[in-house]
N, C-alpha and C. Protein backbone atom coordinates (compact mmCIF):
# COMPACT_ATOMS: atom_id res chain seq x y z
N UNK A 1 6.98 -14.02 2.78
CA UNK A 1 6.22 -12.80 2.98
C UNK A 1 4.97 -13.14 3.76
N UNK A 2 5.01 -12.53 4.88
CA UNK A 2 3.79 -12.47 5.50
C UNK A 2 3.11 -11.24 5.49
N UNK A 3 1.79 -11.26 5.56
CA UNK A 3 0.70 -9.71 5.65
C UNK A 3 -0.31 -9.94 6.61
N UNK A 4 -0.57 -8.65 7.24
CA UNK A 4 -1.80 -9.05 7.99
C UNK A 4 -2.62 -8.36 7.91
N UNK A 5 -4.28 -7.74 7.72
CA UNK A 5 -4.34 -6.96 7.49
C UNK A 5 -4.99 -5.90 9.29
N UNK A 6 -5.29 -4.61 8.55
CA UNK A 6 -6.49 -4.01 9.80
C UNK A 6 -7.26 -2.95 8.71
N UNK A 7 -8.50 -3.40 9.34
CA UNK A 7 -9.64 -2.72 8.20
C UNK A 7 -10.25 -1.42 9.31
N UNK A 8 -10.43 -0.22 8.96
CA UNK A 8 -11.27 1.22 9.59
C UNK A 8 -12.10 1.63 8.01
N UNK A 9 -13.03 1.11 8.41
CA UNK A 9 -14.29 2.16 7.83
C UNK A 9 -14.06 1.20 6.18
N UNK A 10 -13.46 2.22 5.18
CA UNK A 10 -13.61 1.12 4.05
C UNK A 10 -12.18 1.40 3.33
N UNK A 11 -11.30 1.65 4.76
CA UNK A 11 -9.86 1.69 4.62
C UNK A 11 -9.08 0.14 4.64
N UNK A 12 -8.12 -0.10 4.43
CA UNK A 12 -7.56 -1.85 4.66
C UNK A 12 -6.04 -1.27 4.44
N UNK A 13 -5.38 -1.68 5.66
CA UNK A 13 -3.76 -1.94 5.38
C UNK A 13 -3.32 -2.98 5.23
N UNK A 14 -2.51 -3.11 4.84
CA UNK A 14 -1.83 -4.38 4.56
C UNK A 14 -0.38 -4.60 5.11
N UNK A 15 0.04 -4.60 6.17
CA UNK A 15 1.36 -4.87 6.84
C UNK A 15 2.21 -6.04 6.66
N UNK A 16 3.02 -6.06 5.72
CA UNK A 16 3.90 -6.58 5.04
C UNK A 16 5.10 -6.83 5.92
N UNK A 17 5.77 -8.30 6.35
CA UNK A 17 6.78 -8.29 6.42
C UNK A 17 7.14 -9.58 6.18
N UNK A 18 9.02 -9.22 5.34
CA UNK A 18 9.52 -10.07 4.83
C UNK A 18 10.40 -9.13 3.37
N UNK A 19 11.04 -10.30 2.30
CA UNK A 19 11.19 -9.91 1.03
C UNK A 19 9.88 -9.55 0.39
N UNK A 20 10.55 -8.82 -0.26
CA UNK A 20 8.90 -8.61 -1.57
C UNK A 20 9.96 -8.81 -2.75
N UNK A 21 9.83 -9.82 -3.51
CA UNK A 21 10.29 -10.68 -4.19
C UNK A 21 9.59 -10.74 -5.44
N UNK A 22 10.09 -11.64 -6.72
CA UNK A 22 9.55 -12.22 -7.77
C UNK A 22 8.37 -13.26 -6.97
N UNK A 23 8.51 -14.19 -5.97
CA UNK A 23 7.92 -15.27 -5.43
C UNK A 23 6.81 -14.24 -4.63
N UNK A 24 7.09 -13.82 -3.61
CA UNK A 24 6.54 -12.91 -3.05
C UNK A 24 5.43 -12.12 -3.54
N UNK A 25 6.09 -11.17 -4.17
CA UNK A 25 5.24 -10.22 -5.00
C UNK A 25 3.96 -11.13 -5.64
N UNK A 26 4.00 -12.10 -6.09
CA UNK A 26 2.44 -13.04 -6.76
C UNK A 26 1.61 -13.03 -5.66
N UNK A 27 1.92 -13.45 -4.49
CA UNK A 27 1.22 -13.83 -3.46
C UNK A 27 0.67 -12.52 -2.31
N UNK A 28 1.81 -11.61 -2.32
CA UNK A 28 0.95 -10.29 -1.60
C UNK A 28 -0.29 -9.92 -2.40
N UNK A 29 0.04 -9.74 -4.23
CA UNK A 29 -0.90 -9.45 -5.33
C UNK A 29 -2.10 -10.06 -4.68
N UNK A 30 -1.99 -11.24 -4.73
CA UNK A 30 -3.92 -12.04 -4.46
C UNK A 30 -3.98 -12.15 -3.03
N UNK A 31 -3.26 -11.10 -2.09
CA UNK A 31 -4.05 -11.96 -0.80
C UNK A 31 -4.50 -10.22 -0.75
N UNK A 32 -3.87 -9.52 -0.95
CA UNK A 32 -4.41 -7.91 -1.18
C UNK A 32 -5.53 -7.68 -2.01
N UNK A 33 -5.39 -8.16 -2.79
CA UNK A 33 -7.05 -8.07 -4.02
C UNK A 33 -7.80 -8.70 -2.96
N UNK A 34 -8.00 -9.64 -2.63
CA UNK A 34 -8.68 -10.92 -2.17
C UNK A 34 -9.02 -10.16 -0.69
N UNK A 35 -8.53 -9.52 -0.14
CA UNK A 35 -8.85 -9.14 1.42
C UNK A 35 -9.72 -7.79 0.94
N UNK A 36 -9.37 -7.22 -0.09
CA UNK A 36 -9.70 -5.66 0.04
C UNK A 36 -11.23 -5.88 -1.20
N UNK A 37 -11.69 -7.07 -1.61
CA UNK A 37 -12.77 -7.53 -2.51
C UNK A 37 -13.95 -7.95 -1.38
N UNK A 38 -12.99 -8.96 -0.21
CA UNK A 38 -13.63 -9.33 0.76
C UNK A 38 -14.91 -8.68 1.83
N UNK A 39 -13.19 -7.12 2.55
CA UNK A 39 -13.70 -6.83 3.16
C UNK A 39 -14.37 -5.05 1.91
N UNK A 40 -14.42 -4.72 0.86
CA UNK A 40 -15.13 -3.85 0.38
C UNK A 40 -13.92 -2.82 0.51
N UNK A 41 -12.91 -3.08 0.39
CA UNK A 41 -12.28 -1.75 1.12
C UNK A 41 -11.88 -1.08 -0.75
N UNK A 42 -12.16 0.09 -0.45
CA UNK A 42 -12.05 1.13 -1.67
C UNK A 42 -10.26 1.70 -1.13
N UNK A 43 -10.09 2.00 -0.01
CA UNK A 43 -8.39 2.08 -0.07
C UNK A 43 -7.64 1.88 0.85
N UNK A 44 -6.20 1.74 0.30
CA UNK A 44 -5.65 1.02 0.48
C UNK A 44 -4.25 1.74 1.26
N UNK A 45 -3.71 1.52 1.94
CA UNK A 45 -2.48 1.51 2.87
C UNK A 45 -1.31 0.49 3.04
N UNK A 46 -0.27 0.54 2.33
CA UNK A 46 0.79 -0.53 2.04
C UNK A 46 1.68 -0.26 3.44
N UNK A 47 1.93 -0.85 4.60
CA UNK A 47 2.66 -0.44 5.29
C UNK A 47 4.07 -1.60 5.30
N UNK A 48 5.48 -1.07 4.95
CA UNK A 48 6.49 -1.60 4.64
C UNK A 48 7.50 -1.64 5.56
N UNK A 49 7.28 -1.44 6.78
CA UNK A 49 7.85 -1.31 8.03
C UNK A 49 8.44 -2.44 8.47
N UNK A 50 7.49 -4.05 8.02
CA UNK A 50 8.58 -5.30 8.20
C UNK A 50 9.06 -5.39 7.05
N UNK A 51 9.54 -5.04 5.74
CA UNK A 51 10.44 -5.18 4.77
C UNK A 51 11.37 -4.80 4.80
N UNK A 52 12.40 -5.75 4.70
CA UNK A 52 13.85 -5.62 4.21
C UNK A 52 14.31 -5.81 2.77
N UNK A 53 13.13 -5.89 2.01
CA UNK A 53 14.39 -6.36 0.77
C UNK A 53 12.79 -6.24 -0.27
N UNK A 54 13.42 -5.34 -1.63
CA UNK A 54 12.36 -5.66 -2.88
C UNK A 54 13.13 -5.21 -4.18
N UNK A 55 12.44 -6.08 -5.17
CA UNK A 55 13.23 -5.86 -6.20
C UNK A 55 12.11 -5.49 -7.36
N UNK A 56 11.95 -5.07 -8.93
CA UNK A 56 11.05 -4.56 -9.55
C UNK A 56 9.81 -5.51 -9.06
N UNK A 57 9.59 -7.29 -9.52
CA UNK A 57 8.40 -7.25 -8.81
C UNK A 57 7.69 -6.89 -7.77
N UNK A 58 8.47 -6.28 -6.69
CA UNK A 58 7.36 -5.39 -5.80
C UNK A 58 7.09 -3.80 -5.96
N UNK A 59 7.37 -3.43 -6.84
CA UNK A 59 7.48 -1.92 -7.82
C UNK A 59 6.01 -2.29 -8.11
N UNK A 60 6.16 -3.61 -8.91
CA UNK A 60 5.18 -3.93 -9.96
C UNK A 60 4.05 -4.13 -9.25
N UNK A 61 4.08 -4.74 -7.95
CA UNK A 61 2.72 -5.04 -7.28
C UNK A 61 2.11 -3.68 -6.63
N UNK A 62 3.08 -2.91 -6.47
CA UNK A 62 3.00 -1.84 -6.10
C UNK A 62 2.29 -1.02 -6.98
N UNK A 63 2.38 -0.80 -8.01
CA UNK A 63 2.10 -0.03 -8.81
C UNK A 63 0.61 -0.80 -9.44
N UNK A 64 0.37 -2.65 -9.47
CA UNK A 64 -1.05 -2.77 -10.04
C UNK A 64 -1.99 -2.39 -8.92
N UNK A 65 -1.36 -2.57 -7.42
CA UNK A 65 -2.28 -2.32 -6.75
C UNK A 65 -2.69 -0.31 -6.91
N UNK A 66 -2.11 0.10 -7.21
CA UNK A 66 -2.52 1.80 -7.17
C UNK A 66 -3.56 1.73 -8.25
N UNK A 67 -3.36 1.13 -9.50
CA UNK A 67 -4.23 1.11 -10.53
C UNK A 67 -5.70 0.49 -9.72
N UNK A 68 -5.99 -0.59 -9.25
CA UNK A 68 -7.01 -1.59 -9.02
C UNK A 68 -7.61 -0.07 -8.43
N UNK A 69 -7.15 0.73 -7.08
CA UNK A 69 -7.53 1.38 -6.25
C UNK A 69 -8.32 2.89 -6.65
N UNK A 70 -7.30 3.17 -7.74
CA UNK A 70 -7.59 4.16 -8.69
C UNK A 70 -9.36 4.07 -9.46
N UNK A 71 -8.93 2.62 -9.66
CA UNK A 71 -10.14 2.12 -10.98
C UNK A 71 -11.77 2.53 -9.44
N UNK A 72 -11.26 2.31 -8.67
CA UNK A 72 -12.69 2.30 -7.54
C UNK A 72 -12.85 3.89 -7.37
N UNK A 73 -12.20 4.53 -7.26
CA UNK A 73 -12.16 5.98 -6.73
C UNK A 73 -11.43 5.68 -5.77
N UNK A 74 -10.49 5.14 -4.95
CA UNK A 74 -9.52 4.91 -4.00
C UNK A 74 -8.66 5.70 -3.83
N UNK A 75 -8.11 5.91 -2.89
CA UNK A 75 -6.38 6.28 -2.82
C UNK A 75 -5.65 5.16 -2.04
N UNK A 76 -4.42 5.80 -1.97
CA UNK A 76 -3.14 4.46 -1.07
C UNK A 76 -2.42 5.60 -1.15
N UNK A 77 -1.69 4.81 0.31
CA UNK A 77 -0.76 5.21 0.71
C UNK A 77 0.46 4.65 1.29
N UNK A 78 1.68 4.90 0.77
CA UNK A 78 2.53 3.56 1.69
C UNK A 78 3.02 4.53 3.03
N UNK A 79 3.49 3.61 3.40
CA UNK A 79 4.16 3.86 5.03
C UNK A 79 4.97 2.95 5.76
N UNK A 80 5.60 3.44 6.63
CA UNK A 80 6.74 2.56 6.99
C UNK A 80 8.16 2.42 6.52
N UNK A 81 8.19 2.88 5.43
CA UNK A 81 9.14 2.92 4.41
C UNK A 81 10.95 3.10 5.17
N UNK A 82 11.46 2.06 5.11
CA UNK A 82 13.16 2.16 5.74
C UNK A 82 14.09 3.09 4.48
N UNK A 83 15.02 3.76 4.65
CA UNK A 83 15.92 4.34 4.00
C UNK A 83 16.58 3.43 2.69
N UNK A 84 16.33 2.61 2.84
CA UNK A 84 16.86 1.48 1.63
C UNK A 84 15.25 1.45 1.09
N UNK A 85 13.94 1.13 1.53
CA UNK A 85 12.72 1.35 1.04
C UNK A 85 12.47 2.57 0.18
N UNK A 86 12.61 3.53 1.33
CA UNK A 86 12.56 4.77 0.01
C UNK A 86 13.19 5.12 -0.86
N UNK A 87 14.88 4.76 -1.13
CA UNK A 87 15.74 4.59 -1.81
C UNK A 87 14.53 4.18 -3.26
N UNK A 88 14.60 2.94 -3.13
CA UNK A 88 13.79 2.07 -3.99
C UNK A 88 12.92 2.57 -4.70
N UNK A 89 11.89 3.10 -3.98
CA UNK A 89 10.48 3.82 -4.41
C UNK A 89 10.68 4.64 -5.06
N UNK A 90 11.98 5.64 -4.44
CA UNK A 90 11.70 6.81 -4.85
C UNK A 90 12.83 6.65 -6.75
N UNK A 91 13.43 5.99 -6.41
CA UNK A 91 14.30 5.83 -7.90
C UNK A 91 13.06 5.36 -9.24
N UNK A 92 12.32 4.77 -8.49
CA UNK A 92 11.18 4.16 -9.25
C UNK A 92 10.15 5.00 -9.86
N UNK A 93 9.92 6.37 -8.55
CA UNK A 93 9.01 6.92 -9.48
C UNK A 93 7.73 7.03 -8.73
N UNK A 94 7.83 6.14 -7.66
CA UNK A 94 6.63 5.76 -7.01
C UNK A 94 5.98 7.07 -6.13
N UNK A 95 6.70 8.14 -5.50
CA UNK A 95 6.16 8.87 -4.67
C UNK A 95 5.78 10.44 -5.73
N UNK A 96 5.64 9.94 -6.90
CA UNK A 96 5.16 10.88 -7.73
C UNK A 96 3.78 10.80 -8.03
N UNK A 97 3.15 9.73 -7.70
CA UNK A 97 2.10 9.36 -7.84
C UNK A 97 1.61 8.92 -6.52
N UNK A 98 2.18 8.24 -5.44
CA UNK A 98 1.62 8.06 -4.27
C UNK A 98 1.92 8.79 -2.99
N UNK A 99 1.34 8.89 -2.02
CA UNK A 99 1.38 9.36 -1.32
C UNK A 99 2.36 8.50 -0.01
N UNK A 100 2.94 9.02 1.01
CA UNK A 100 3.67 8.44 1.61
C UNK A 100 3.48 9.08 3.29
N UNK A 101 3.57 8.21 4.12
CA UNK A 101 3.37 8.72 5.33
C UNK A 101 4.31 8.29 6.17
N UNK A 102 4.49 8.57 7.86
CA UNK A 102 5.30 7.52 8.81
C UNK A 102 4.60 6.86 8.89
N UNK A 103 3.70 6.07 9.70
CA UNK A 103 3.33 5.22 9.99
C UNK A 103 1.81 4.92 9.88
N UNK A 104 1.41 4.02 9.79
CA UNK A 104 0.04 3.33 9.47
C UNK A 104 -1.00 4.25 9.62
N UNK A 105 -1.30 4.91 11.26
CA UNK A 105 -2.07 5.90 11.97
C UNK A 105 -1.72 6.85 11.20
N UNK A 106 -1.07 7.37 11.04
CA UNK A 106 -0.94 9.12 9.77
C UNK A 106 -1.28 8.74 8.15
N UNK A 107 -0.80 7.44 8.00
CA UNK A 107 -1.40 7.13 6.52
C UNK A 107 -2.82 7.24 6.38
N UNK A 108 -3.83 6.55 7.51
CA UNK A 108 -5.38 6.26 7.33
C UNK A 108 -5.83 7.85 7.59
N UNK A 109 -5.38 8.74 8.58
CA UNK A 109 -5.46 9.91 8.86
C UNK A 109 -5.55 10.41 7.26
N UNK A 110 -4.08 10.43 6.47
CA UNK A 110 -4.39 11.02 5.57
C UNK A 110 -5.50 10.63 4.48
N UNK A 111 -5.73 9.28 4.36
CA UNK A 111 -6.81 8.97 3.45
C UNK A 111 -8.09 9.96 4.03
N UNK A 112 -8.33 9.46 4.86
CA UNK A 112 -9.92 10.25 5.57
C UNK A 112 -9.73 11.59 5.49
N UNK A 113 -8.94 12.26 5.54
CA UNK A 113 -9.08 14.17 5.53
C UNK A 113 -8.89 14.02 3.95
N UNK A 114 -8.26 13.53 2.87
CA UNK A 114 -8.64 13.80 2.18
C UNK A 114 -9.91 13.50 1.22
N UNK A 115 -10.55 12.66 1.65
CA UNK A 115 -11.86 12.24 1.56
C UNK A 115 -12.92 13.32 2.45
N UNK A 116 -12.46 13.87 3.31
CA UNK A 116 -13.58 15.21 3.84
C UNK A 116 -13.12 15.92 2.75
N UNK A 117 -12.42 16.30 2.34
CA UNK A 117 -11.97 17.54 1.65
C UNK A 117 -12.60 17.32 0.19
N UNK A 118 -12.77 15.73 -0.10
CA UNK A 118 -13.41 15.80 -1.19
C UNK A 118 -14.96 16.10 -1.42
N UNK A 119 -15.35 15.72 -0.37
CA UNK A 119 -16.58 15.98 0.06
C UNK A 119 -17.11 17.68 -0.12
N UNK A 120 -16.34 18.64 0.48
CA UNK A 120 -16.58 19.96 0.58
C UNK A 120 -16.85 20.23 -1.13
């Protein structure tokens, strides 16, 4: 598993590609805490566009990272998501609670309008 990130304002994605795995999943966990502690970022954008393959531990990373994001006042959003991805997510439960976009640019879009809107 590789990630890379791109930070706007006190947004941070995290572009994932590879398995998201039992092995995996430990290591996205702390390089995602660890980048988004770094750079201050309150939320978060999972983009899954290089993934081919996850099994519950990436449910699971999935789901501590919404909590961590939550605990700040944050939101997330995933994106990228392949037809076998959303398969996944969505059996899981995950887009009941998160938000989901196409791609990276419409995910950060949506964080920020809904952050004006919170504002009003």
């Amino acid at each position: 598993m590789q990630i890379e990130f791109e930070l706007s304002d006190d947004i941070i994605a995290a572009i994932l590609n590879g398995e998201l795995d039992h092995h995996s999943a430990v290591c996205a966990r702390t390089d995602i805490d660890h980048a988004m502690e770094v750079y201050r970022a309150k939320h978060l954008v999972l983009d899954f566009s290089g993934v081919d393959f996850a099994d519950s531990s990436g449910i699971g990373m999935i789901m501590g990272r919404y909590n961590k994001v939550k605990e700040k006042g944050g939101r997330i959003v995933l994106c990228g998501c392949s037809p076998y991805m959303r398969k996944i997510l969505e059996m899981a439960g995950i887009f009941t609670i998160i938000a989901e976009a196409d791609d990276r640019e419409s995910a950060m879009r949506l964080i920020k309008e809904r952050g004006e809107e919170d504002e009003r």
